[in-house]
N, C-alpha and C. Protein backbone atom coordinates (compact mmCIF):
# COMPACT_ATOMS: atom_id res chain seq x y z
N UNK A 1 137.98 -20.89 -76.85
CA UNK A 1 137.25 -19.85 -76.21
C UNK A 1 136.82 -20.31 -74.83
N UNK A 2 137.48 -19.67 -73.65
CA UNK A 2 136.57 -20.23 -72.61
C UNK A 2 134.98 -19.71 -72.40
N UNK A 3 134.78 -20.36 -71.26
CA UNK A 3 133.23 -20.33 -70.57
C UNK A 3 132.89 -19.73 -69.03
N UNK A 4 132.16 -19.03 -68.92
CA UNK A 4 131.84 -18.73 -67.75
C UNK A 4 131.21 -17.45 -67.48
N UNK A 5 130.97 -16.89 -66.23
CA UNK A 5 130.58 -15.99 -66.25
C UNK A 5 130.91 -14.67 -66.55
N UNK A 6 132.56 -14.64 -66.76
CA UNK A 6 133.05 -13.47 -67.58
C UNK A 6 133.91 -13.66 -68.48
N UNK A 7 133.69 -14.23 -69.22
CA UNK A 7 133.76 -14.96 -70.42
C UNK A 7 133.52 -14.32 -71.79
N UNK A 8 132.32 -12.89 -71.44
CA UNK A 8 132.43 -12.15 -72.37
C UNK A 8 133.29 -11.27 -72.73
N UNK A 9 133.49 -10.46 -73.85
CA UNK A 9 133.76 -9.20 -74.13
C UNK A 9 134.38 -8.11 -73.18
N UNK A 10 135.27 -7.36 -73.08
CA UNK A 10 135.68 -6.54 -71.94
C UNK A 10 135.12 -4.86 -73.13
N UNK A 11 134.83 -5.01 -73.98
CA UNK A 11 135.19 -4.07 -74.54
C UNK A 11 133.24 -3.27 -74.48
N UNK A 12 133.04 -2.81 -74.31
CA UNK A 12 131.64 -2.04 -74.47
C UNK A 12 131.33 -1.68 -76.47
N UNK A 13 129.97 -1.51 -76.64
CA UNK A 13 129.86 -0.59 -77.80
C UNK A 13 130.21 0.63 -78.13
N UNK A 14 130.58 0.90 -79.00
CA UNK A 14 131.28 2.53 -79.25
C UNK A 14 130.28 3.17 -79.39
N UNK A 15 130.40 4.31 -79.05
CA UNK A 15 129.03 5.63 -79.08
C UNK A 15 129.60 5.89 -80.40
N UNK A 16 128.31 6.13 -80.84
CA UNK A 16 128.31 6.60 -82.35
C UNK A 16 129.36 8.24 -82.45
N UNK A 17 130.01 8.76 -83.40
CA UNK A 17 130.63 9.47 -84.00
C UNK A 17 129.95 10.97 -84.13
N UNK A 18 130.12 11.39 -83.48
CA UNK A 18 129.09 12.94 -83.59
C UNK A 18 130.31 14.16 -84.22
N UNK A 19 129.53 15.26 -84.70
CA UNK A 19 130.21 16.30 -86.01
C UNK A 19 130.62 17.25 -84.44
N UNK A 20 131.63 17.67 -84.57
CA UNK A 20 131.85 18.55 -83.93
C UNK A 20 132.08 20.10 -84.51
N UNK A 21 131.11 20.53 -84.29
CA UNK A 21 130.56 21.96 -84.66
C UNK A 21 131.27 22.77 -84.45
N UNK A 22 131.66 22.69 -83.28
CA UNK A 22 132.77 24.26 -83.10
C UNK A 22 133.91 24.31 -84.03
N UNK A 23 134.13 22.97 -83.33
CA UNK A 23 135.60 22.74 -84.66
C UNK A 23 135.65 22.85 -86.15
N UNK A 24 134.43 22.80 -86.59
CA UNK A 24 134.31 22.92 -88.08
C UNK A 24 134.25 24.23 -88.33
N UNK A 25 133.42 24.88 -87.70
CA UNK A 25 133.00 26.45 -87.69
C UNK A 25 134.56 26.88 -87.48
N UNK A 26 135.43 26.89 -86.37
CA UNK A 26 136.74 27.07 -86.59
C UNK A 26 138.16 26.92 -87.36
N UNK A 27 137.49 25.80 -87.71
CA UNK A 27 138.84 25.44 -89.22
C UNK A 27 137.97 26.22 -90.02
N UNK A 28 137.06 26.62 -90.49
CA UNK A 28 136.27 27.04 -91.86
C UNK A 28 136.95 28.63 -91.74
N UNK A 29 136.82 29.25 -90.65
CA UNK A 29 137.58 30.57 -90.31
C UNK A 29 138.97 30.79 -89.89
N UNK A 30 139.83 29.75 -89.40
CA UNK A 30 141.10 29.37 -90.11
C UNK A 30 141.45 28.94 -91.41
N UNK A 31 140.59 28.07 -92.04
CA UNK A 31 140.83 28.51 -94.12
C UNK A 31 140.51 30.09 -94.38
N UNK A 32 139.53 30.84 -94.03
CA UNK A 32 139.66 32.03 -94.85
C UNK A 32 140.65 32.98 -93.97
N UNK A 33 141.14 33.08 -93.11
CA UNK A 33 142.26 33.77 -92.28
C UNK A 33 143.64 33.25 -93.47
N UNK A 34 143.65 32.24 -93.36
CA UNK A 34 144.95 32.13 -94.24
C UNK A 34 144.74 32.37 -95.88
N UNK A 35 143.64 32.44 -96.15
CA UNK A 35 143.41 33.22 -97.64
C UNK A 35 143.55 34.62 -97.39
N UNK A 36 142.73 34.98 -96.74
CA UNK A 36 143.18 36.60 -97.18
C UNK A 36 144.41 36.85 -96.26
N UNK A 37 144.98 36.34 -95.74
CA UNK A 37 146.41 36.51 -95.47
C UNK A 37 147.63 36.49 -96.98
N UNK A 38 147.42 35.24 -97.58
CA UNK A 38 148.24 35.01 -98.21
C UNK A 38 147.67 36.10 -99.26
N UNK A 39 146.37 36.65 -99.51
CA UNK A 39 146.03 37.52 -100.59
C UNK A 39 146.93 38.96 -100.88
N UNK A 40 146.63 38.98 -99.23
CA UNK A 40 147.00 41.04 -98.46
C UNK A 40 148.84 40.77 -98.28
N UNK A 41 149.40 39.52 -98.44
CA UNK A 41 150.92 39.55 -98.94
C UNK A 41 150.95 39.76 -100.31
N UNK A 42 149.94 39.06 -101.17
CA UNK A 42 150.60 39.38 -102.59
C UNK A 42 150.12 40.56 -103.00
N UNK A 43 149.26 41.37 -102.41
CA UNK A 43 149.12 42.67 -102.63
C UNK A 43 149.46 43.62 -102.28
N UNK A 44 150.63 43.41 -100.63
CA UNK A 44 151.46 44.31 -100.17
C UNK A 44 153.01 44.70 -100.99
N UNK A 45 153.15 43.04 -101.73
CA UNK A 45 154.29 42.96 -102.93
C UNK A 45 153.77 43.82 -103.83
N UNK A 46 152.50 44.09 -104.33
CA UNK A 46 152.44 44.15 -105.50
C UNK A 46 152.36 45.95 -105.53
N UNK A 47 151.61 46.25 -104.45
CA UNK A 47 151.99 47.80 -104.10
C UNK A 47 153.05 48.05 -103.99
N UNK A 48 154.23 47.55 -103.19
CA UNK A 48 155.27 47.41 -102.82
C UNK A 48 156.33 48.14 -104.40
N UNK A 49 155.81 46.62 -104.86
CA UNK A 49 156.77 47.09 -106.53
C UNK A 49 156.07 48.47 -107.27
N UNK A 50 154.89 48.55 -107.12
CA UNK A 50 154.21 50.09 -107.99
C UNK A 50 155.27 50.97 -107.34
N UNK A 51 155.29 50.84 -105.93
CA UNK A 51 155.83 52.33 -105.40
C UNK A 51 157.32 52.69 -105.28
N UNK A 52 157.80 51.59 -105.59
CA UNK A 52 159.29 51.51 -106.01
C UNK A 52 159.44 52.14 -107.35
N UNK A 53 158.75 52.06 -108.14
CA UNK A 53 158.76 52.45 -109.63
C UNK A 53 158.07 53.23 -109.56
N UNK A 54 157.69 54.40 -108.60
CA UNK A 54 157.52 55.93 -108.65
C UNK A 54 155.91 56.03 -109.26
N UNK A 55 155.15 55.40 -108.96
CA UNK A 55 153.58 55.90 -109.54
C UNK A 55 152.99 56.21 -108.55
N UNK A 56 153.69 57.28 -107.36
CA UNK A 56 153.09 57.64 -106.76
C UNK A 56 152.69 57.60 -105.33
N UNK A 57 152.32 58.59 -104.00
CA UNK A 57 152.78 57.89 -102.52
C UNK A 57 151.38 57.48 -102.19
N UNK A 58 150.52 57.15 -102.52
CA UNK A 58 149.24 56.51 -102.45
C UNK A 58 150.00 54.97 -102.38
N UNK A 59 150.35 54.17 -103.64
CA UNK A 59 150.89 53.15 -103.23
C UNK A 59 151.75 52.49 -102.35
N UNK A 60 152.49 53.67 -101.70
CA UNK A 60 153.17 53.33 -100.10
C UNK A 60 151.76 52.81 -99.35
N UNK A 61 150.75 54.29 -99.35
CA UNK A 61 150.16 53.85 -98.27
C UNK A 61 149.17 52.20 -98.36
N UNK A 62 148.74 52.40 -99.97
CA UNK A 62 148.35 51.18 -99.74
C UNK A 62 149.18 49.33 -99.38
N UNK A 63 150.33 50.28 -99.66
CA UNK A 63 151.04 48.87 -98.87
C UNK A 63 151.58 48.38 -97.67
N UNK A 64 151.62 49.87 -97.15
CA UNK A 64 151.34 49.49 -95.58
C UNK A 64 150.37 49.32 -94.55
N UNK A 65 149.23 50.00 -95.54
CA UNK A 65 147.50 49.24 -95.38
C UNK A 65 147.72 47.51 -95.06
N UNK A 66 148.18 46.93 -96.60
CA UNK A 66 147.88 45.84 -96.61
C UNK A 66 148.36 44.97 -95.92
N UNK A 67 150.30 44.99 -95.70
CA UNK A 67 150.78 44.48 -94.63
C UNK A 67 150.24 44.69 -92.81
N UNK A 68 150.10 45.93 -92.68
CA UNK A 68 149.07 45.66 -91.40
C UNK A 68 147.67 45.19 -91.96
N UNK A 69 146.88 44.30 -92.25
CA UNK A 69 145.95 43.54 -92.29
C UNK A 69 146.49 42.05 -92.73
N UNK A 70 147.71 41.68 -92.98
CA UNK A 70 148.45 40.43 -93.07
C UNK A 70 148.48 40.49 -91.73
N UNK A 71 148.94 40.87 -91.37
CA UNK A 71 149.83 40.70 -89.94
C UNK A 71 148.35 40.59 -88.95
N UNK A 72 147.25 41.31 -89.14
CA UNK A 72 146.56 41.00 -88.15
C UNK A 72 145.74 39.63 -88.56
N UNK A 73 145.50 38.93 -90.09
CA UNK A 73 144.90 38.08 -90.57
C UNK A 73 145.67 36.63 -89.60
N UNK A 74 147.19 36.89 -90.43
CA UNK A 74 148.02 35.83 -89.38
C UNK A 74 147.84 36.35 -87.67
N UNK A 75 147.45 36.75 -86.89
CA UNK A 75 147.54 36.73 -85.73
C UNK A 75 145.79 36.71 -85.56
N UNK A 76 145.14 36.75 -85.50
CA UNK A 76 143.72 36.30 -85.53
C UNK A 76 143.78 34.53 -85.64
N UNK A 77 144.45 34.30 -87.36
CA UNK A 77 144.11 32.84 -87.11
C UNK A 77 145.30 32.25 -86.23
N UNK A 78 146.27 32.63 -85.73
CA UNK A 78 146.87 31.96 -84.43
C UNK A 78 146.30 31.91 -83.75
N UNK A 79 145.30 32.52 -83.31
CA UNK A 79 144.68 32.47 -81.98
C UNK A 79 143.48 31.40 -82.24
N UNK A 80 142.91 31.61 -83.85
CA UNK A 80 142.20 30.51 -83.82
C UNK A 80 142.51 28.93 -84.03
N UNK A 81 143.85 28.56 -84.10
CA UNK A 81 144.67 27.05 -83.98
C UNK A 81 144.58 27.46 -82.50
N UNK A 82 144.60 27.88 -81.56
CA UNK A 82 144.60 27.79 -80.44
C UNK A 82 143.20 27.26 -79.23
N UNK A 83 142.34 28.13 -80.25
CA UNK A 83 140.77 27.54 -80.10
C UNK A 83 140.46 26.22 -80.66
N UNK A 84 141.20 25.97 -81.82
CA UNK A 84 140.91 24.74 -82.16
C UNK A 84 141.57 23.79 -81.31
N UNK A 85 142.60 23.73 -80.89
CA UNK A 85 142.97 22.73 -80.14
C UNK A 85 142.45 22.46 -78.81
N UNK A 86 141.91 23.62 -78.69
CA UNK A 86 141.09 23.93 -77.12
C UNK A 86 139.67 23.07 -77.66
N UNK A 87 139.13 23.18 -79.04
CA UNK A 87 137.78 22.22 -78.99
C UNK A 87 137.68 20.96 -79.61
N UNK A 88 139.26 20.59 -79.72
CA UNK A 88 139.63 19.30 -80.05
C UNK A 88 139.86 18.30 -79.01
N UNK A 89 139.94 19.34 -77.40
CA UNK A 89 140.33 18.18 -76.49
C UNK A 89 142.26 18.03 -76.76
N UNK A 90 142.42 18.88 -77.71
CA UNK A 90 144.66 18.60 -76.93
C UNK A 90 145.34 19.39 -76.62
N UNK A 91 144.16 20.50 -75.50
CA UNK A 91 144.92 21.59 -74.94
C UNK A 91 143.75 21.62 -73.32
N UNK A 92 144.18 21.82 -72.52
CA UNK A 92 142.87 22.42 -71.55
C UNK A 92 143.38 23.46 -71.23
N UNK A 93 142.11 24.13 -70.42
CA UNK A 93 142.05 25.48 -70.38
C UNK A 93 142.97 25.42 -68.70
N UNK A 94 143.12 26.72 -68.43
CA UNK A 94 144.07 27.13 -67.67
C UNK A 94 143.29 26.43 -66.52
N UNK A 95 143.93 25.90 -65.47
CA UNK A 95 143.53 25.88 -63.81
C UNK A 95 142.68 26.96 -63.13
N UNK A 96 141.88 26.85 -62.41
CA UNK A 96 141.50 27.96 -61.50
C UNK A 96 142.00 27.73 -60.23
N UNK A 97 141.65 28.73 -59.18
CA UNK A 97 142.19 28.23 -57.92
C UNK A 97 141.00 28.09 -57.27
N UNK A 98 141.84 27.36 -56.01
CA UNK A 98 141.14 26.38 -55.22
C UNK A 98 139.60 27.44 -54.63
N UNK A 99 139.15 27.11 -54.83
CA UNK A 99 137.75 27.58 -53.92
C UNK A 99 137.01 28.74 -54.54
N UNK A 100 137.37 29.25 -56.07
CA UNK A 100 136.66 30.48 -56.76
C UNK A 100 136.23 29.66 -57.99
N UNK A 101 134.86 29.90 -58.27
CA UNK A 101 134.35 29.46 -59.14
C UNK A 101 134.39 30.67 -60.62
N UNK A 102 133.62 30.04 -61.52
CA UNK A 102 133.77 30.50 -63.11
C UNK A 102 133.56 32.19 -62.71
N UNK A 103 132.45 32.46 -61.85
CA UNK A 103 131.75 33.58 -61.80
C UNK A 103 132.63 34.74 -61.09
N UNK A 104 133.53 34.12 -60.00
CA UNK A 104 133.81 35.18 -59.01
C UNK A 104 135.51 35.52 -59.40
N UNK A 105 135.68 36.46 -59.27
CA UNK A 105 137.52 36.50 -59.72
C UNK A 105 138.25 35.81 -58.64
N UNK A 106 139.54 35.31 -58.83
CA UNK A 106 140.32 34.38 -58.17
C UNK A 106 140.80 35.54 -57.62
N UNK A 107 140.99 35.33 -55.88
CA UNK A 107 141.93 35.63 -55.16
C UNK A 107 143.03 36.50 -55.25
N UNK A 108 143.48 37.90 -55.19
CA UNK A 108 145.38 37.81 -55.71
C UNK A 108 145.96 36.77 -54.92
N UNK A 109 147.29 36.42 -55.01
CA UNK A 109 148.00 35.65 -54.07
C UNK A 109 148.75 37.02 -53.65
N UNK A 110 149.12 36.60 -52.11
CA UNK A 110 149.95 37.28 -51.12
C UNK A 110 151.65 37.71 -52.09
N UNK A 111 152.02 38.78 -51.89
CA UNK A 111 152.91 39.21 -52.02
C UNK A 111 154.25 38.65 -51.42
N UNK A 112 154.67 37.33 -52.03
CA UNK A 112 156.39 37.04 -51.30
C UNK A 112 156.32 35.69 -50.94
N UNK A 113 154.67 35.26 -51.52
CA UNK A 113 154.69 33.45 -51.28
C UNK A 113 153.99 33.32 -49.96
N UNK A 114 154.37 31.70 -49.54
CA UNK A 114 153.45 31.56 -48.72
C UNK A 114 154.23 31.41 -46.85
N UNK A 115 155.60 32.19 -46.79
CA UNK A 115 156.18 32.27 -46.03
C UNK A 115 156.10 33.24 -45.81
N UNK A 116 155.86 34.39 -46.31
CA UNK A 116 155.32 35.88 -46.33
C UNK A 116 153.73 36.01 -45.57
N UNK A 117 152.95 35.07 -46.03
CA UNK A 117 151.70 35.28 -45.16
C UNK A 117 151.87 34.99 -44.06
N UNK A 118 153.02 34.21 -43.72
CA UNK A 118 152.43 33.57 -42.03
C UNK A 118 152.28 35.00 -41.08
């Protein structure tokens, strides 16, 4: 081991481990997005087969009820894997441009680039 004045450690203490809230709150509503997704499929089948076997056009409609609420269950929680990765830190959010802050709307850009403005 040498000696001297930097001789110690390069490495600092680790900050303690904190719960990240958003993210939990978001996977907890990505588990029930994909439950009643996978539910409102086995119940769009299951209308599906009633109304094939003639009991009636109520069971159409309830099965095209249920498939549109699949379809919006899966597209809700896409968007929420998208939030999650956004509060995981392995996505960032879009760029702004140069000189407009959070508050004010960005600029249009010029029509035809920036050989067009001159």
């Amino acid at each position: 081991m040498s000696t001297g004045k930097r001789a110690g450690s390069r490495k600092g203490a680790r900050p303690p481990r904190t719960l990240n809230k958003a993210a939990l709150v978001i996977g907890a509503a990505i588990t029930l997005c994909v439950i009643a997704w996978g539910y409102l499929v086995y119940a769009a089948i299951d209308f599906g087969t009633a109304a094939r076997e003639g009991s009636g056009g109520s069971a159409w409609a309830f099965m095209g009820l249920a498939s549109l609420g699949a379809v919006a269950c899966l597209f809700v929680g896409l968007l929420l894997v998208a939030r999650l990765s956004r509060a995981l830190g392995i996505t960032a959010p879009p760029p702004t441009s140069a000189g407009a802050s959070a508050d004010e709307p960005a600029v249009p850009r010029p029509v035809g680039g920036k050989r067009a403005a001159r």
